[in-house]
Protein backbone atom coordinates (compact mmCIF):
# COMPACT_ATOMS: atom_id res chain seq x y z
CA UNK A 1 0.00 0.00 0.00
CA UNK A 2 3.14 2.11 0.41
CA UNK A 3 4.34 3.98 -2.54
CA UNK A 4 7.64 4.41 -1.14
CA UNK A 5 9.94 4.59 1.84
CA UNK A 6 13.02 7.06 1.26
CA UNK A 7 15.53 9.08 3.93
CA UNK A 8 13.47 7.10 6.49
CA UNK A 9 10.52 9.16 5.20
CA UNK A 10 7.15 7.27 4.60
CA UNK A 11 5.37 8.48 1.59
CA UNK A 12 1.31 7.90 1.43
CA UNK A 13 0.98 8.96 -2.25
CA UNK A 14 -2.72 8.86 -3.55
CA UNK A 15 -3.67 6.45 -0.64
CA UNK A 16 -5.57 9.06 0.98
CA UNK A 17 -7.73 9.52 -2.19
CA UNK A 18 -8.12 5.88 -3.00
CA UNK A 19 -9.84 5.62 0.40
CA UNK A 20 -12.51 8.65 -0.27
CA UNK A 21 -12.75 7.09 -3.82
CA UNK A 22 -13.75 3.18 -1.92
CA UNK A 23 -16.02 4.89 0.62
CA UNK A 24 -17.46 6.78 -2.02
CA UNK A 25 -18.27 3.88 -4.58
CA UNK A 26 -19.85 1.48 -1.42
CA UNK A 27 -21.86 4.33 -0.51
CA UNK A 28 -23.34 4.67 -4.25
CA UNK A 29 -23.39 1.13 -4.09
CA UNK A 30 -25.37 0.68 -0.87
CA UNK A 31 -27.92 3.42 -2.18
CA UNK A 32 -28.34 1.47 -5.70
CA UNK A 33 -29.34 -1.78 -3.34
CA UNK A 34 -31.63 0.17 -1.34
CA UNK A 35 -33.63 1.07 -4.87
CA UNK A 36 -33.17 -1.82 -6.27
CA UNK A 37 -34.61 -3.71 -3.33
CA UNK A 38 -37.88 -0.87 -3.39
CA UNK A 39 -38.04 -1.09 -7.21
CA UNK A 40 -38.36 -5.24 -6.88
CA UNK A 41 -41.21 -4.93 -4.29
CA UNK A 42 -43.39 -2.29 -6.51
CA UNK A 43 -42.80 -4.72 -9.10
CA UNK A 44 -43.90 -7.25 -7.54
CA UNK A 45 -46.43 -5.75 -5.82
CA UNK A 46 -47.66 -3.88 -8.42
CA UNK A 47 -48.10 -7.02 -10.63
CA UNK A 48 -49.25 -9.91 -8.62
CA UNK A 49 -50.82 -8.11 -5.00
CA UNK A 50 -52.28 -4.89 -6.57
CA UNK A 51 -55.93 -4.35 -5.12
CA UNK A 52 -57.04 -0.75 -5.35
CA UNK A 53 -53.44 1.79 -5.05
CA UNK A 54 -50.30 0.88 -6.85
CA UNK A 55 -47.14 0.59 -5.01
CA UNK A 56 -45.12 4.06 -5.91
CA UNK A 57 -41.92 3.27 -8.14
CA UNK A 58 -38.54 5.13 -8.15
CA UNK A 59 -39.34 6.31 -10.87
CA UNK A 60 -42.59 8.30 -10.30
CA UNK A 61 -41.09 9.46 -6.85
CA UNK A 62 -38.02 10.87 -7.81
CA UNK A 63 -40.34 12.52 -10.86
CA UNK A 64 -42.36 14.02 -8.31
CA UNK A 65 -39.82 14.83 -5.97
CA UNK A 66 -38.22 17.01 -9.37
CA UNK A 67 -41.70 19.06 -9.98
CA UNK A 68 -41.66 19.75 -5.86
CA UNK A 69 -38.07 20.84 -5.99
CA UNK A 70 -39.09 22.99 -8.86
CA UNK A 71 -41.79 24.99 -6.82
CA UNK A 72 -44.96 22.90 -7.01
CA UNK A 73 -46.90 23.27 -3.66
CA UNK A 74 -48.28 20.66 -1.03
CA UNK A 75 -51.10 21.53 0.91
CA UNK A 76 -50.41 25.29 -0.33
CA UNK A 77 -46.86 25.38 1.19
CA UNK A 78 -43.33 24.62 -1.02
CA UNK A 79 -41.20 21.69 -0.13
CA UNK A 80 -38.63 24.03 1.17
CA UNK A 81 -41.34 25.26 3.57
CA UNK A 82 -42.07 22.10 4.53
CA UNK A 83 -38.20 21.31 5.12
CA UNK A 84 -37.38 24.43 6.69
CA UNK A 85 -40.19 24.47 9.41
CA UNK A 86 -39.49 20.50 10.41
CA UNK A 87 -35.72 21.55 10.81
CA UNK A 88 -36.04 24.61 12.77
CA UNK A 89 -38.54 22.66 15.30
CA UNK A 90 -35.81 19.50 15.17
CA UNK A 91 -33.08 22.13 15.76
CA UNK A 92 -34.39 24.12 19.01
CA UNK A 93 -35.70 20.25 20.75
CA UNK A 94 -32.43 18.64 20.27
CA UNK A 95 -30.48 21.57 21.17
CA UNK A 96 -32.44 21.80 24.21
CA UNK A 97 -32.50 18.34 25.22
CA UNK A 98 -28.48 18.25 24.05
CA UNK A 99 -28.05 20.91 26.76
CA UNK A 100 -29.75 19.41 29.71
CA UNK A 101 -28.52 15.33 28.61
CA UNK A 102 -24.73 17.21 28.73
CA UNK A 103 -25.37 18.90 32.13
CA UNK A 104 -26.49 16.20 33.54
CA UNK A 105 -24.29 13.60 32.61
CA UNK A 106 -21.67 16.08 33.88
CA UNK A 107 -22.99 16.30 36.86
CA UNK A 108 -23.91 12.55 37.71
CA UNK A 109 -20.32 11.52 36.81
CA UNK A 110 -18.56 13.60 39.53
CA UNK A 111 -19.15 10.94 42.23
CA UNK A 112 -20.06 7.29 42.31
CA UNK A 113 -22.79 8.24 44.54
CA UNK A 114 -24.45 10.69 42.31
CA UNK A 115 -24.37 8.18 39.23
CA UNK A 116 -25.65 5.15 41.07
CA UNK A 117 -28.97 7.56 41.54
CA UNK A 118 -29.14 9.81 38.65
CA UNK A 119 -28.57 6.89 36.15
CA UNK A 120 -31.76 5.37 37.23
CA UNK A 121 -34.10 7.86 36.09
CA UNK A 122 -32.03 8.21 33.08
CA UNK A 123 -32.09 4.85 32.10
CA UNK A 124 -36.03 5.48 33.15
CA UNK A 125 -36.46 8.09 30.40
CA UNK A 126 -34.37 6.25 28.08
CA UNK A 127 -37.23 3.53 28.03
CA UNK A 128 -39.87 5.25 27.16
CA UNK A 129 -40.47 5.27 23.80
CA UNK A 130 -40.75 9.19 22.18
CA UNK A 131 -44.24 8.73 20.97
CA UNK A 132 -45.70 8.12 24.66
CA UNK A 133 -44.76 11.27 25.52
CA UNK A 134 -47.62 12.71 23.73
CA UNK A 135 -50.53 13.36 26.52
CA UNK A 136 -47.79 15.20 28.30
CA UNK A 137 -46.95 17.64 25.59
CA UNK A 138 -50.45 18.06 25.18
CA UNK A 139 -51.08 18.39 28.39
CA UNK A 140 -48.32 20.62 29.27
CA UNK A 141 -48.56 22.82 25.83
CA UNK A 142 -52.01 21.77 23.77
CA UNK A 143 -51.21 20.87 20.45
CA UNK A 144 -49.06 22.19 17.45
CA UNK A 145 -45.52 23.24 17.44
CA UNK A 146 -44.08 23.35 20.94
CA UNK A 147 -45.35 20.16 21.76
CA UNK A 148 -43.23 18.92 18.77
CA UNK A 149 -40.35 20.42 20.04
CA UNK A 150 -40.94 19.06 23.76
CA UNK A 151 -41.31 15.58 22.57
CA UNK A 152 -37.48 15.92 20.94
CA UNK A 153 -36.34 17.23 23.23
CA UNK A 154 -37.28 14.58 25.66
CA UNK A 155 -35.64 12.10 23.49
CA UNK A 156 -32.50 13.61 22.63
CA UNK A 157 -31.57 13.92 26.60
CA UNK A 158 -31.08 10.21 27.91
CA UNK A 159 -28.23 9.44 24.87
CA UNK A 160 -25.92 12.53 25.87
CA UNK A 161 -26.88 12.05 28.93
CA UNK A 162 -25.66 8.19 29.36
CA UNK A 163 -22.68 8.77 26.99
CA UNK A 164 -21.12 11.98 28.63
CA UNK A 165 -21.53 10.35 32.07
CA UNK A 166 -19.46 6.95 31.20
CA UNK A 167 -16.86 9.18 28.90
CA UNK A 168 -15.78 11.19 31.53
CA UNK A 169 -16.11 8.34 34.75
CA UNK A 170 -13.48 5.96 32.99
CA UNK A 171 -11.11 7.77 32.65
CA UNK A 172 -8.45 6.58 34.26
CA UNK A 173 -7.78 7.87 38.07
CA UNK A 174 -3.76 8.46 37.58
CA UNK A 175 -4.69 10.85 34.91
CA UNK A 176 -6.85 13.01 37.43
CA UNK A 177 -3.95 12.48 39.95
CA UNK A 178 -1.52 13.34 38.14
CA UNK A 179 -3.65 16.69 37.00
CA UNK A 180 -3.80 17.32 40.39
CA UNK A 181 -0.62 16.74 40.81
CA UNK A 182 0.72 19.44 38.07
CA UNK A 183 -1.47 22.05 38.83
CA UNK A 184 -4.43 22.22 36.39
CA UNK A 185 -7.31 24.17 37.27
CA UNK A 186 -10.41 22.22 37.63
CA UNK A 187 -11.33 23.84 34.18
CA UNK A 188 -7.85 22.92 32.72
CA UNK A 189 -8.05 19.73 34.10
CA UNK A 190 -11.86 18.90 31.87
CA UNK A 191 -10.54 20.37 28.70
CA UNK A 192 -7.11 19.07 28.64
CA UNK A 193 -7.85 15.08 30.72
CA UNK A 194 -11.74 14.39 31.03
CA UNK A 195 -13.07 16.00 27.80
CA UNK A 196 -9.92 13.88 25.48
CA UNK A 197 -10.54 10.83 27.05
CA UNK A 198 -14.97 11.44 26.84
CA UNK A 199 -14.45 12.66 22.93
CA UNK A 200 -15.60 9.23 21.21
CA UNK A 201 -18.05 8.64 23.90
CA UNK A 202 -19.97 11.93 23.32
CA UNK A 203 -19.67 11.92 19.76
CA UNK A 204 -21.53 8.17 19.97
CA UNK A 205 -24.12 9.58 22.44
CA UNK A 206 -24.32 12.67 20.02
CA UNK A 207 -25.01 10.89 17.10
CA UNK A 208 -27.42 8.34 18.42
CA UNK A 209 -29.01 11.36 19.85
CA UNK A 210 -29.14 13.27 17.18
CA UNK A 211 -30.52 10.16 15.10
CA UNK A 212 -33.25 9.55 17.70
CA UNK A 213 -34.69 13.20 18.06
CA UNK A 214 -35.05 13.70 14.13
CA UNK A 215 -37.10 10.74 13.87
CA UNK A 216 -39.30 11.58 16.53
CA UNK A 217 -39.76 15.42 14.57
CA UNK A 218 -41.30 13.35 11.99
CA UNK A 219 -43.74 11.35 13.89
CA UNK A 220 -44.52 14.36 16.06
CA UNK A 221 -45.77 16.38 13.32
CA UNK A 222 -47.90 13.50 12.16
CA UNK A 223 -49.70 13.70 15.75
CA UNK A 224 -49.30 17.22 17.27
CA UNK A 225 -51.58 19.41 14.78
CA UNK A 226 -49.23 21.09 13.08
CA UNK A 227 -50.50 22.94 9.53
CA UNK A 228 -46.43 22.28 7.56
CA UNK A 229 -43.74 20.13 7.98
CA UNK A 230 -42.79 16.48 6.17
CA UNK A 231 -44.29 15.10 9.53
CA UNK A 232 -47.63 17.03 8.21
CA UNK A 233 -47.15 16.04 4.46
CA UNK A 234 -46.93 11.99 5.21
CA UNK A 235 -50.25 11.54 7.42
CA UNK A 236 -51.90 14.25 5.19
CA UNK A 237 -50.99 12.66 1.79
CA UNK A 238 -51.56 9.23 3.35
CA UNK A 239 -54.92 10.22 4.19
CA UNK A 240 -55.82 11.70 0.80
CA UNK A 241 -53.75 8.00 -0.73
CA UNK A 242 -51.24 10.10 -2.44
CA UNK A 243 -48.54 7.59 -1.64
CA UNK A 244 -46.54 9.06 -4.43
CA UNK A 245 -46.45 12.24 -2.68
CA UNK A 246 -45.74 10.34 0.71
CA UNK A 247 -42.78 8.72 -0.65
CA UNK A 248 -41.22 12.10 -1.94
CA UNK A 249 -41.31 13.19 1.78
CA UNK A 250 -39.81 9.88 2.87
CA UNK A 251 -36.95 10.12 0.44
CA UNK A 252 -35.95 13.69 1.53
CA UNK A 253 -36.28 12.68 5.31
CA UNK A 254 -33.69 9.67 4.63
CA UNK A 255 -31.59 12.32 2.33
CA UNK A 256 -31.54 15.19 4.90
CA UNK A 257 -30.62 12.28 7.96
CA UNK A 258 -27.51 10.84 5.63
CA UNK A 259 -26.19 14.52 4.75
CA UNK A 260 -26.23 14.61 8.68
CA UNK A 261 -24.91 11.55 9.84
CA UNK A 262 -22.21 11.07 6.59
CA UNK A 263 -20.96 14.45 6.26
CA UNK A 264 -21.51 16.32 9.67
CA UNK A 265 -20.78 13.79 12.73
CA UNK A 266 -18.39 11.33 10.63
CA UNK A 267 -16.75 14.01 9.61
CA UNK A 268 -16.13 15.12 12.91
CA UNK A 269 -15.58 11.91 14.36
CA UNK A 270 -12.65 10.92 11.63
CA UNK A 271 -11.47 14.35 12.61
CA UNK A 272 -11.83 13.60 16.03
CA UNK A 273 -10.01 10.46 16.14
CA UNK A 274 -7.16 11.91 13.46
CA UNK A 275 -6.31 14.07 16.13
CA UNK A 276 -6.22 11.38 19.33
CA UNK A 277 -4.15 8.87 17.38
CA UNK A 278 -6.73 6.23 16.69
CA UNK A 279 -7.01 6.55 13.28
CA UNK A 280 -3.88 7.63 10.28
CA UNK A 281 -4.95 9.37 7.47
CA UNK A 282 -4.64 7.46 5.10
């Protein structure tokens, strides 16, 4: 793999490109099987199990996504209406919950004590699933958007919460001593011992977090009386069976969670571990 080794100097050559290039080509690939598999079932759907709708295709979904990207409305709102107001509602519950699930994870992992009881209503919360949270949002804030953005937040908190906590409690106790030892502020001592040591751990909370809470945007919308969002387009469109239409939403939901995941966090996370050693460049 080594182009070549001179005056004890290692040279990577195009290795580093080869790699995007591989990544690249199985993520093409892995999209490819994911149509391939949904073009097989409306085939097969379509031609042997058809009883009143027909099973939307690729093709007609991606058509239709193309006239809604161009401007065409649903229910008298743009796509990019309907994109905007599901992220801004995602954004403000999982930063929210993100905020609390990082306090108190902090918090919890200063002493054994305080994790042996504050991880058991975590772990409580973490049970629950998102959608049974709905009476109290309605309860605490009737229905439309702020119950949408209660119900993510609520999900987003137990994740952060659970990884931040068990980041920062194993890390190892002659590291803290030896902090101590030199000097370090208690401030020094998170940002240059616990936080290094916590990094991967957060970043795995953060992105099962992060995961969790824009799923439950999308089935909060569907519940919560809100009048625009893709939340609001699926039950509305399945309700008026124009699956076609629900599809388009479900393709742009899975499209706006892989720009996410692929290019945000494991960007970040490559970065991350690039810069503690775990991973070379190449």
């Amino acid at each position: 793999m080594l182009d070549s080794a001179v005056d004890n100097k290692i040279h990577l050559g195009k290795n580093t490109h080869i790699s995007v290039t591989k990544a690249l080509i199985f993520f093409i690939i892995g999209i490819l099987l994911v149509i391939g598999i949904w073009w097989l079932v409306a085939e097969i759907y379509n031609t042997y199990f058809i009883v009143t709708m027909s099973f939307p295709t690729p093709f007609e979904v991606f058509s239709q996504l193309i006239d809604y990207l161009g401007g065409k409305t649903l229910f008298r709102a743009t796509i990019y209406e309907h994109i905007s107001a599901s992220l801004s509602r995602w954004i403000k519950g999982f930063l929210l919950g993100a905020l609390i699930g990082i306090i108190i994870g902090f918090i919890i992992s200063l002493k054994d004590s305080l994790y042996q009881i504050g991880i058991v209503p975590i772990n409580i919360l973490q049970m629950i699933p998102g959608l049974a949270w709905l009476p109290v949002a309605i309860l605490l804030f009737g229905f439309g958007e702020n119950s949408a953005i209660f119900m993510v937040g609520v999900v987003a908190i137990s994740p952060l919460a659970i990884s931040v906590s068990s980041g920062l409690r194993r890390v190892p106790q002659v590291n803290k001593r030896v902090a101590k030892m030199s000097g370090l502020s208690r401030l020094d001592t998170l940002t240059d011992v616990l936080l290094p040591f916590a990094t991967l751990d957060i970043l795995s909370g953060l992105r099962i977090s992060i995961g969790s809470s824009w799923r439950m945007i999308i089935a909060a919308e569907m519940v919560v009386g809100v009048a625009v969002g893709l939340g609001f387009c699926i039950s509305s469109t399945s309700a008026s069976l124009n699956y076609v239409a629900s599809f388009v939403c479900i393709v742009i939901i899975c499209i706006i969670g892989l720009i996410i995941d692929k290019l945000v966090l494991q960007s970040v996370e490559k970065y991350t571990r690039r810069k503690m050693g775990f991973q070379e460049d190449f």
